[in-house]
C-alpha atoms as a PDB file:
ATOM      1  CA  UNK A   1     -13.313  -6.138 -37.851  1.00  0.00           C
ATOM      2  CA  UNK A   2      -9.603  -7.517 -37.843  1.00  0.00           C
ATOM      3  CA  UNK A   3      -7.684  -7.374 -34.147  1.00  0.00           C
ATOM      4  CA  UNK A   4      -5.848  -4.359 -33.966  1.00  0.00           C
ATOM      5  CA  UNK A   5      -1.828  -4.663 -34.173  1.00  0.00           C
ATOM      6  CA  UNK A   6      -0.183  -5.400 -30.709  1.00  0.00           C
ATOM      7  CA  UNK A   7       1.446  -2.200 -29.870  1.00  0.00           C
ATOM      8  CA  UNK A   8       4.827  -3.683 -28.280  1.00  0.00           C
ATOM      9  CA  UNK A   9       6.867  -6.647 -27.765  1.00  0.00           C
ATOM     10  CA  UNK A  10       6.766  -9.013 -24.854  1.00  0.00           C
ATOM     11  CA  UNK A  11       9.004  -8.941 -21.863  1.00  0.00           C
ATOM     12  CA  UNK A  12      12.379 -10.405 -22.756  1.00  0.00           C
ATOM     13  CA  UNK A  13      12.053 -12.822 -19.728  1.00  0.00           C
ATOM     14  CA  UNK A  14       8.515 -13.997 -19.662  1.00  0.00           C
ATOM     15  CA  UNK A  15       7.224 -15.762 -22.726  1.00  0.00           C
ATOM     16  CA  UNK A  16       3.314 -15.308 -23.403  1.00  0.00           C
ATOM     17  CA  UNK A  17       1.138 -18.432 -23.214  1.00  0.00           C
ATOM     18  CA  UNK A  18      -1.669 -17.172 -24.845  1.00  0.00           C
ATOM     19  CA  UNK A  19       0.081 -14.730 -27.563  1.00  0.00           C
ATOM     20  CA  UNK A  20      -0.400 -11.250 -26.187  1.00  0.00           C
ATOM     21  CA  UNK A  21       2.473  -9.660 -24.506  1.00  0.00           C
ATOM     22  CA  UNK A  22       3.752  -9.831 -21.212  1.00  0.00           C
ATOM     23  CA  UNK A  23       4.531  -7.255 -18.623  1.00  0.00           C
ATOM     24  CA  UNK A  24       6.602  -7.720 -14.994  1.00  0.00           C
ATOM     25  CA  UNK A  25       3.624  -6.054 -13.037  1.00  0.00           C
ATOM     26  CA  UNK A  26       5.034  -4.057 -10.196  1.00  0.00           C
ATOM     27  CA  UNK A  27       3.289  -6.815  -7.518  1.00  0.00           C
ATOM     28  CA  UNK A  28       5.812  -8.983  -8.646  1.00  0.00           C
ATOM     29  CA  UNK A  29       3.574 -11.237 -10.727  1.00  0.00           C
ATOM     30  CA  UNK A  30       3.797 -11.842 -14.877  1.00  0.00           C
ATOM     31  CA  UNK A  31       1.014 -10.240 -16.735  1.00  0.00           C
ATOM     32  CA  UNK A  32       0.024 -10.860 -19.864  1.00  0.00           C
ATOM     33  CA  UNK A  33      -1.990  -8.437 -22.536  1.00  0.00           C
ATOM     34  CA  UNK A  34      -5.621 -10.165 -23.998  1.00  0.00           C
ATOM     35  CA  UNK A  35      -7.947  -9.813 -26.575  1.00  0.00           C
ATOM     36  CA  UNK A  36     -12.025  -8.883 -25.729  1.00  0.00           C
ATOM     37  CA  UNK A  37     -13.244  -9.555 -28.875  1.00  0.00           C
ATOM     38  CA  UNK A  38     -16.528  -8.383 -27.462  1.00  0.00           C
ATOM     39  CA  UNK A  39     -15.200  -4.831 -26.187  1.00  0.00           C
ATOM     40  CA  UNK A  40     -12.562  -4.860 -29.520  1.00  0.00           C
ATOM     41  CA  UNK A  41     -10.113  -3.999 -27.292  1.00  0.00           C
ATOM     42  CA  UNK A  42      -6.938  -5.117 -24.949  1.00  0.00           C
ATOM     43  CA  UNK A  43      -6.738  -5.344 -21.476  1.00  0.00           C
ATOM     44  CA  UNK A  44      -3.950  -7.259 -18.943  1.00  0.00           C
ATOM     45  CA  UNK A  45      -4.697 -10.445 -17.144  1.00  0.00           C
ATOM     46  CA  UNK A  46      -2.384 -12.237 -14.203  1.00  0.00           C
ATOM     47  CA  UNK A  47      -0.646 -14.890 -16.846  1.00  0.00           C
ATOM     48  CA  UNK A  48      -1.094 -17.668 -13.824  1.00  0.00           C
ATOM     49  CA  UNK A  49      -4.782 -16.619 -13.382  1.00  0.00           C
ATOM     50  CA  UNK A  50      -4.837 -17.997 -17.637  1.00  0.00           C
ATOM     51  CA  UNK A  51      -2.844 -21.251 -16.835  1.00  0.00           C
ATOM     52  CA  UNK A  52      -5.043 -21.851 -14.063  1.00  0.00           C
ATOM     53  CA  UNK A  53      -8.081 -21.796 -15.935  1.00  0.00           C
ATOM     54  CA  UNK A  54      -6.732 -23.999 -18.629  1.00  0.00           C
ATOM     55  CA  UNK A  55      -5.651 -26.842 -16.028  1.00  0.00           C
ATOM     56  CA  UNK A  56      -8.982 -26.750 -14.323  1.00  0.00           C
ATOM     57  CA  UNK A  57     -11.119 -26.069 -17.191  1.00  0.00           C
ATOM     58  CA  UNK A  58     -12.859 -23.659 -15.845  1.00  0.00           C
ATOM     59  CA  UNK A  59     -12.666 -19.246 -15.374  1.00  0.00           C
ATOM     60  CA  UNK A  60     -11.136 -19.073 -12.198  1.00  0.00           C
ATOM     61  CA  UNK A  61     -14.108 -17.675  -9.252  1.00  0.00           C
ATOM     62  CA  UNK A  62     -14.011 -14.200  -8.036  1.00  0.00           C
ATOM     63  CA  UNK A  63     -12.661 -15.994  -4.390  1.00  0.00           C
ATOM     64  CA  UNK A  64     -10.674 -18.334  -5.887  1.00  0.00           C
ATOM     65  CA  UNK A  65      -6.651 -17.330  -5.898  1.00  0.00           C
ATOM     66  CA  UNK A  66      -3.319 -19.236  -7.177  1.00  0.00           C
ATOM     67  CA  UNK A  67      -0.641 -19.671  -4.971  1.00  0.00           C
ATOM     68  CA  UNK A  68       2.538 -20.415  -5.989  1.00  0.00           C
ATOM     69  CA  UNK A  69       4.418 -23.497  -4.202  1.00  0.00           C
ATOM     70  CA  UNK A  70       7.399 -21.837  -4.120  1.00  0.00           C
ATOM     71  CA  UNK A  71       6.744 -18.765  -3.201  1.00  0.00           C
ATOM     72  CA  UNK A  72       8.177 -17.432  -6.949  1.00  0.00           C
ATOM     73  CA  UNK A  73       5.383 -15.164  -8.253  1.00  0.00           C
ATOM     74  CA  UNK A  74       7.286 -15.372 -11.624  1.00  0.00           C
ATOM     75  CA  UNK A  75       7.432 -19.264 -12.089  1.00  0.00           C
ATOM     76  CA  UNK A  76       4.238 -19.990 -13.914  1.00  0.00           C
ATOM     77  CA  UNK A  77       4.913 -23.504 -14.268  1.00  0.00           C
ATOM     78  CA  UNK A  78       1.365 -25.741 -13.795  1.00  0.00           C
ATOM     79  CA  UNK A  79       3.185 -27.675 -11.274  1.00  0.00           C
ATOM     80  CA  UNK A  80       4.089 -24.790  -9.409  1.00  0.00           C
ATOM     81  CA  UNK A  81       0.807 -23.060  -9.361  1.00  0.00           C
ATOM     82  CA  UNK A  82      -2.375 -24.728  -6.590  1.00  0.00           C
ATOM     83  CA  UNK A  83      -5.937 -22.940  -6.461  1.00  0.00           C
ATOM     84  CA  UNK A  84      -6.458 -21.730  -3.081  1.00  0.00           C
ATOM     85  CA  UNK A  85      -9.897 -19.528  -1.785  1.00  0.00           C
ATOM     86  CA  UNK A  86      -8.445 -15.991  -0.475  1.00  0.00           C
ATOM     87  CA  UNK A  87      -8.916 -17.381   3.317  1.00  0.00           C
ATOM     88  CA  UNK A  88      -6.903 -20.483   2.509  1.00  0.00           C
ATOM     89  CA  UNK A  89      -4.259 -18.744   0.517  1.00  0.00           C
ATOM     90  CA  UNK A  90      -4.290 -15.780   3.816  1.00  0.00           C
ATOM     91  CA  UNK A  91      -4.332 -18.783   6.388  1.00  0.00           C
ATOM     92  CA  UNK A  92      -1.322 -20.484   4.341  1.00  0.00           C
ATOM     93  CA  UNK A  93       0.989 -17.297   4.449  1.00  0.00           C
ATOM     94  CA  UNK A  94       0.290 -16.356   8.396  1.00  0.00           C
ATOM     95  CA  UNK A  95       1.436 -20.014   9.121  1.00  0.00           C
ATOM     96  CA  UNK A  96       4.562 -20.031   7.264  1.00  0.00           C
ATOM     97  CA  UNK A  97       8.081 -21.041   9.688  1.00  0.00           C
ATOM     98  CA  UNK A  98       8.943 -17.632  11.656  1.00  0.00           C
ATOM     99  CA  UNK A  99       5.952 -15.547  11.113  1.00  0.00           C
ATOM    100  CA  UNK A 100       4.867 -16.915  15.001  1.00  0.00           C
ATOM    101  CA  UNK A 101       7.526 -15.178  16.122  1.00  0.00           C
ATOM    102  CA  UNK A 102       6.059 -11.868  15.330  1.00  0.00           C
ATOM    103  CA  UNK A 103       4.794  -9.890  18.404  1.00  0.00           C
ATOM    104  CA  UNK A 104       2.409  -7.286  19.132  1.00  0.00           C
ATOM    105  CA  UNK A 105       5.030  -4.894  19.923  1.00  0.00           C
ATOM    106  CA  UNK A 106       6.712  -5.614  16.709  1.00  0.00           C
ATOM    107  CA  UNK A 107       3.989  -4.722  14.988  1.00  0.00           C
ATOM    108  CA  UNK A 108       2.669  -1.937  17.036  1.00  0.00           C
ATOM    109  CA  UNK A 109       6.195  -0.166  16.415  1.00  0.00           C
ATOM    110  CA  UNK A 110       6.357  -0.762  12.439  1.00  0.00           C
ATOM    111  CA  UNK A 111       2.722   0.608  12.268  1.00  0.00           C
ATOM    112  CA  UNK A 112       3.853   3.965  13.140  1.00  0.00           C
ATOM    113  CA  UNK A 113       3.349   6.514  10.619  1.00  0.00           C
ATOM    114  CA  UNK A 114       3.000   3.596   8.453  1.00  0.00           C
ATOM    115  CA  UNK A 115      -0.039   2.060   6.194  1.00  0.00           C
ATOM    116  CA  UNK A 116      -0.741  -1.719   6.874  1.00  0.00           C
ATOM    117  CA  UNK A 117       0.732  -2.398   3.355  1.00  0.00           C
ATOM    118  CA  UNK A 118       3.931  -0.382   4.690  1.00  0.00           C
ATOM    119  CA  UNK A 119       4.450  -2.140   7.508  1.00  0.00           C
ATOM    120  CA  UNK A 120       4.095  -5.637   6.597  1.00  0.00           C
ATOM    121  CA  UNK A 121       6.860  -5.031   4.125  1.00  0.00           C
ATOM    122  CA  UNK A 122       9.069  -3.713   6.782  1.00  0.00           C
ATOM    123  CA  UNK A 123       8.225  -6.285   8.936  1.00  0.00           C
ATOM    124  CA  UNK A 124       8.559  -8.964   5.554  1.00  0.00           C
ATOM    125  CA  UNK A 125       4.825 -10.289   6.059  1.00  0.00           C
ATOM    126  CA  UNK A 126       2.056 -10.274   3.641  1.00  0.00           C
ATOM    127  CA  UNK A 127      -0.187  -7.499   4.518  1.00  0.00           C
ATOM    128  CA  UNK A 128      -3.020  -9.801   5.472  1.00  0.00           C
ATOM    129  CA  UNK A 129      -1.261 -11.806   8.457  1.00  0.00           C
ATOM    130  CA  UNK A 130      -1.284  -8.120   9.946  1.00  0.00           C
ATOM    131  CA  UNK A 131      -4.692  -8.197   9.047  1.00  0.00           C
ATOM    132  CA  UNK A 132      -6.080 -11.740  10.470  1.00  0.00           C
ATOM    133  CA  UNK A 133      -3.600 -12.018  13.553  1.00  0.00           C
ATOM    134  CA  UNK A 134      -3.587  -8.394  14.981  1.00  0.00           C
ATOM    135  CA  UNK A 135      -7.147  -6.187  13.867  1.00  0.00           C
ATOM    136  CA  UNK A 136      -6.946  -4.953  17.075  1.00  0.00           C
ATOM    137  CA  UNK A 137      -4.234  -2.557  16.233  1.00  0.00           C
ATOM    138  CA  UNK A 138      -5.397  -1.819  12.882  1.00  0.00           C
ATOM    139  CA  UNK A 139      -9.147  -0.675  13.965  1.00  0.00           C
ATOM    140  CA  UNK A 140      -7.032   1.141  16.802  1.00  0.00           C
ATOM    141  CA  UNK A 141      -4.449   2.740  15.275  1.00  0.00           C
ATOM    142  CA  UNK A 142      -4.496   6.552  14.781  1.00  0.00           C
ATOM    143  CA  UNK A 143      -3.915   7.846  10.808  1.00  0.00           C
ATOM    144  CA  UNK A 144      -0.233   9.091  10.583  1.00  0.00           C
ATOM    145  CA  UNK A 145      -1.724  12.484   9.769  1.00  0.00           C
ATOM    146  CA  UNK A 146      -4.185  14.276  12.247  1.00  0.00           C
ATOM    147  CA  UNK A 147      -6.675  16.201  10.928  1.00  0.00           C
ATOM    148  CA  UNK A 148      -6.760  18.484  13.194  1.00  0.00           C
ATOM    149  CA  UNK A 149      -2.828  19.314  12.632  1.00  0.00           C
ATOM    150  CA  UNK A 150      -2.348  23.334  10.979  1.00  0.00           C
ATOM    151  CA  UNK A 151       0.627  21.881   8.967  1.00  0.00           C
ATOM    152  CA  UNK A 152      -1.171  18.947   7.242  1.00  0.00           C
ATOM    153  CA  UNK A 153      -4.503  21.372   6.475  1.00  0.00           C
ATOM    154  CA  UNK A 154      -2.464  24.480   4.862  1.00  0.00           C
ATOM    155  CA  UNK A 155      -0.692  21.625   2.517  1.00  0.00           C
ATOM    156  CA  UNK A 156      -4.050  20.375   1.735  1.00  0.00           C
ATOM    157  CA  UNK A 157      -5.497  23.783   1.282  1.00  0.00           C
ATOM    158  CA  UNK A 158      -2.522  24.865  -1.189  1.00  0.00           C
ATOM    159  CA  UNK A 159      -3.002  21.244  -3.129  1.00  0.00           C
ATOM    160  CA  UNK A 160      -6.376  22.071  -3.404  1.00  0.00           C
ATOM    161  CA  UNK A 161      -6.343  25.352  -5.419  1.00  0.00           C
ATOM    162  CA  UNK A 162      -3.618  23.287  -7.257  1.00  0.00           C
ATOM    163  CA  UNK A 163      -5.326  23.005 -10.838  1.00  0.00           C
ATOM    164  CA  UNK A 164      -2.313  20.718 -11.889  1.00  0.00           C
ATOM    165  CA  UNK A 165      -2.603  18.633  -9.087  1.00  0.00           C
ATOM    166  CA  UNK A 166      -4.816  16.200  -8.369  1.00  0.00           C
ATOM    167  CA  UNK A 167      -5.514  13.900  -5.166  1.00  0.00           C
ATOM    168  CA  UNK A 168      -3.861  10.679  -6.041  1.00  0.00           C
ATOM    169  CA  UNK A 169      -0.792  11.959  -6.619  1.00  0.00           C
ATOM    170  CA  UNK A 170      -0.775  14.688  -3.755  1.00  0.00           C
ATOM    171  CA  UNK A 171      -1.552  10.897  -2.019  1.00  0.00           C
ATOM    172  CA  UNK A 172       1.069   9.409  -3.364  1.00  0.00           C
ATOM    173  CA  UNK A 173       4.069  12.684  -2.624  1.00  0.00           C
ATOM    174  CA  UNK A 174       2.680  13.329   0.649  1.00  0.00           C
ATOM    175  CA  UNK A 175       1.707  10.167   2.257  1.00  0.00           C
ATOM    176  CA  UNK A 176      -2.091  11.979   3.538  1.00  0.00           C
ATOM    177  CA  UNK A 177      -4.516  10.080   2.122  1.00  0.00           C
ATOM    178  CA  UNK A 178      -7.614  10.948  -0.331  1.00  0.00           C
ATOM    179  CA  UNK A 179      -9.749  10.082   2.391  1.00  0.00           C
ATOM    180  CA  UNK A 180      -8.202  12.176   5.341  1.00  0.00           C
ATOM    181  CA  UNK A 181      -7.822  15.436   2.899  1.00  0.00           C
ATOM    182  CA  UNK A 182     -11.754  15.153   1.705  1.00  0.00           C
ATOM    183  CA  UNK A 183     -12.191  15.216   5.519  1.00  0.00           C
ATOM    184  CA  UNK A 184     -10.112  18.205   5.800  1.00  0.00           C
ATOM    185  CA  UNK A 185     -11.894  20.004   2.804  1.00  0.00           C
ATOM    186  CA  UNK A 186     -15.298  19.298   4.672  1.00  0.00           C
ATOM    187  CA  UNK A 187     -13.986  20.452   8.054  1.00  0.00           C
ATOM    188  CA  UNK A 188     -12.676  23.698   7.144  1.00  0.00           C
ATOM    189  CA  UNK A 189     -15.002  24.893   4.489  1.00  0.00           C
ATOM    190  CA  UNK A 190     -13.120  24.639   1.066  1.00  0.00           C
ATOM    191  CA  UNK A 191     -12.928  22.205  -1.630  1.00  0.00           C
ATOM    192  CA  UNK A 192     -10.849  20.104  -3.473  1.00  0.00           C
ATOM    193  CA  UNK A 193     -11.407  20.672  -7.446  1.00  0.00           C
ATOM    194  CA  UNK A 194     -11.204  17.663  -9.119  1.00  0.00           C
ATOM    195  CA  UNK A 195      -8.403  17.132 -11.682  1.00  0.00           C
ATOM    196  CA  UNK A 196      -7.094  15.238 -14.246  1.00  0.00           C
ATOM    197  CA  UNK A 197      -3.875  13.099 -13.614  1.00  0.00           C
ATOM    198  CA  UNK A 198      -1.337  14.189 -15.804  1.00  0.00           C
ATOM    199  CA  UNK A 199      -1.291  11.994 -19.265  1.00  0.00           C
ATOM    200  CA  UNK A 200      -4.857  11.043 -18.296  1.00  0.00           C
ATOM    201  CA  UNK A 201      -7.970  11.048 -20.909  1.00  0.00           C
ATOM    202  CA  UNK A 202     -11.072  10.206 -19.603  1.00  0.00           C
ATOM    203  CA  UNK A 203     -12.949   9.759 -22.361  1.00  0.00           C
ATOM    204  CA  UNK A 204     -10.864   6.619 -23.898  1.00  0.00           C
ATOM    205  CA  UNK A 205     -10.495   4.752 -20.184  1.00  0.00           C
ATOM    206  CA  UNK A 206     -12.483   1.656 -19.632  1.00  0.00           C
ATOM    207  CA  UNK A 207     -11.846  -0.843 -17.232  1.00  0.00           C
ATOM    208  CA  UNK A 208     -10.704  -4.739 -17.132  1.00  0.00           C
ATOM    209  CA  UNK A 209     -13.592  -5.817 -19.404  1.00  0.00           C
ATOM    210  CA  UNK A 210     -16.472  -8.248 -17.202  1.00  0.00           C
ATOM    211  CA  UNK A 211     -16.593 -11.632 -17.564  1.00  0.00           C
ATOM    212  CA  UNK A 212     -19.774 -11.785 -18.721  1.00  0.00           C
ATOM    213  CA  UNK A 213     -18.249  -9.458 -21.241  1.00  0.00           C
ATOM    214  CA  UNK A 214     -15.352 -11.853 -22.231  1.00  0.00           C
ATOM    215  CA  UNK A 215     -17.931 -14.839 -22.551  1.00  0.00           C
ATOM    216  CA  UNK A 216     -20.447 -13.135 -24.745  1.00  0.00           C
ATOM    217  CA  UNK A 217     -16.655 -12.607 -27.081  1.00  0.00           C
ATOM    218  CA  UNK A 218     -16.159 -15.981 -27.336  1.00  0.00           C
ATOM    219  CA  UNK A 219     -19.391 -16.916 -28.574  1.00  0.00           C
END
């Protein structure tokens, strides 16, 4: 069976390095559309996850991440790009010049009403120097939303006899999470019927195909 025709052209200002198309991924890093010839279908992979593998010649380990010298998540060059473990690459960033300037109450105050994600961009930190320098106030913290508040469970009540909307997004609009409105459902005796995302088909999804996947393609 022939590949199937690429569906779109690449981004304008990233050119592919393996042939598929590329894509500015909202995380800030250049993606770039393969081919499973095993699952006859395409899928996206970080385009400095491919180079990487090329230099080393090797698929990259599940642990293993690329960190970019400087600090460009677009600039793909090989010289730019160094294989780091996830501790190394979380070490690296919570020892960069100013972050040891960051204090407890710093942190304490952008964590309100905030996710850790939330407040280590206000604060301009990755999320995991929050993570490795203060868990204390993580494991701590309360969840912006109580469960116990009337206001929080009637919106979660009214979302949940919503049959056009589904958790995610209610997630996403109102800031309570999945988890803290399946806790709600549970405490006061009603449920949340699950829904379809808008645009969403279930039966055509599949996920990034395995590796073991992509190697039995290539044989």
């Amino acid at each position: 069976m022939s590949r199937p025709r690429k569906r779109a052209q690449s981004h304008p200002a990233y050119a592919p390095y393996k042939g598929g198309r590329t894509r500015l991924h909202k995380s800030g890093y250049v993606q770039e559309e393969m081919y499973c010839s095993h699952c006859k279908r395409w899928y996206w992979e970080q385009q400095h996850r491919l180079i990487m593998a090329d230099v080393i010649g090797r698929p990259l380990n599940d642990d293993e991440m690329i960190h970019h010298r400087n600090e460009v998540k677009t600039d793909n060059r090989p010289a730019n790009l160094q294989v780091m473990t996830k501790v190394e690459h979380a070490i690296h960033h919570s020892s960069l010049p100013g972050l040891s300037d960051l204090s407890e109450g710093q942190v304490r105050e952008a964590l309100q009403g905030k996710t850790t994600d939330e407040a280590a961009h206000l604060l301009g930190v990755h999320h995991q120097t929050l993570r490795n320098r203060f868990p204390h106030l993580l494991d701590k913290r309360q969840s912006p939303h109580n469960i116990a508040d009337p206001r929080v469970i009637a919106l979660v009540r009214q979302a949940a006899g919503d049959d056009t909307l589904d958790i995610k997004t209610f997630a996403r609009r109102t800031g309570i999470s999945a988890e803290l409105s399946k806790r709600i459902c549970e405490a006061n005796d009603f449920s949340w019927i699950p829904k379809s995302r808008a645009g969403e088909v279930h039966r055509t999804y599949r996920g990034k195909p395995t590796r073991r996947a992509l190697a039995a393609g290539d044989q």
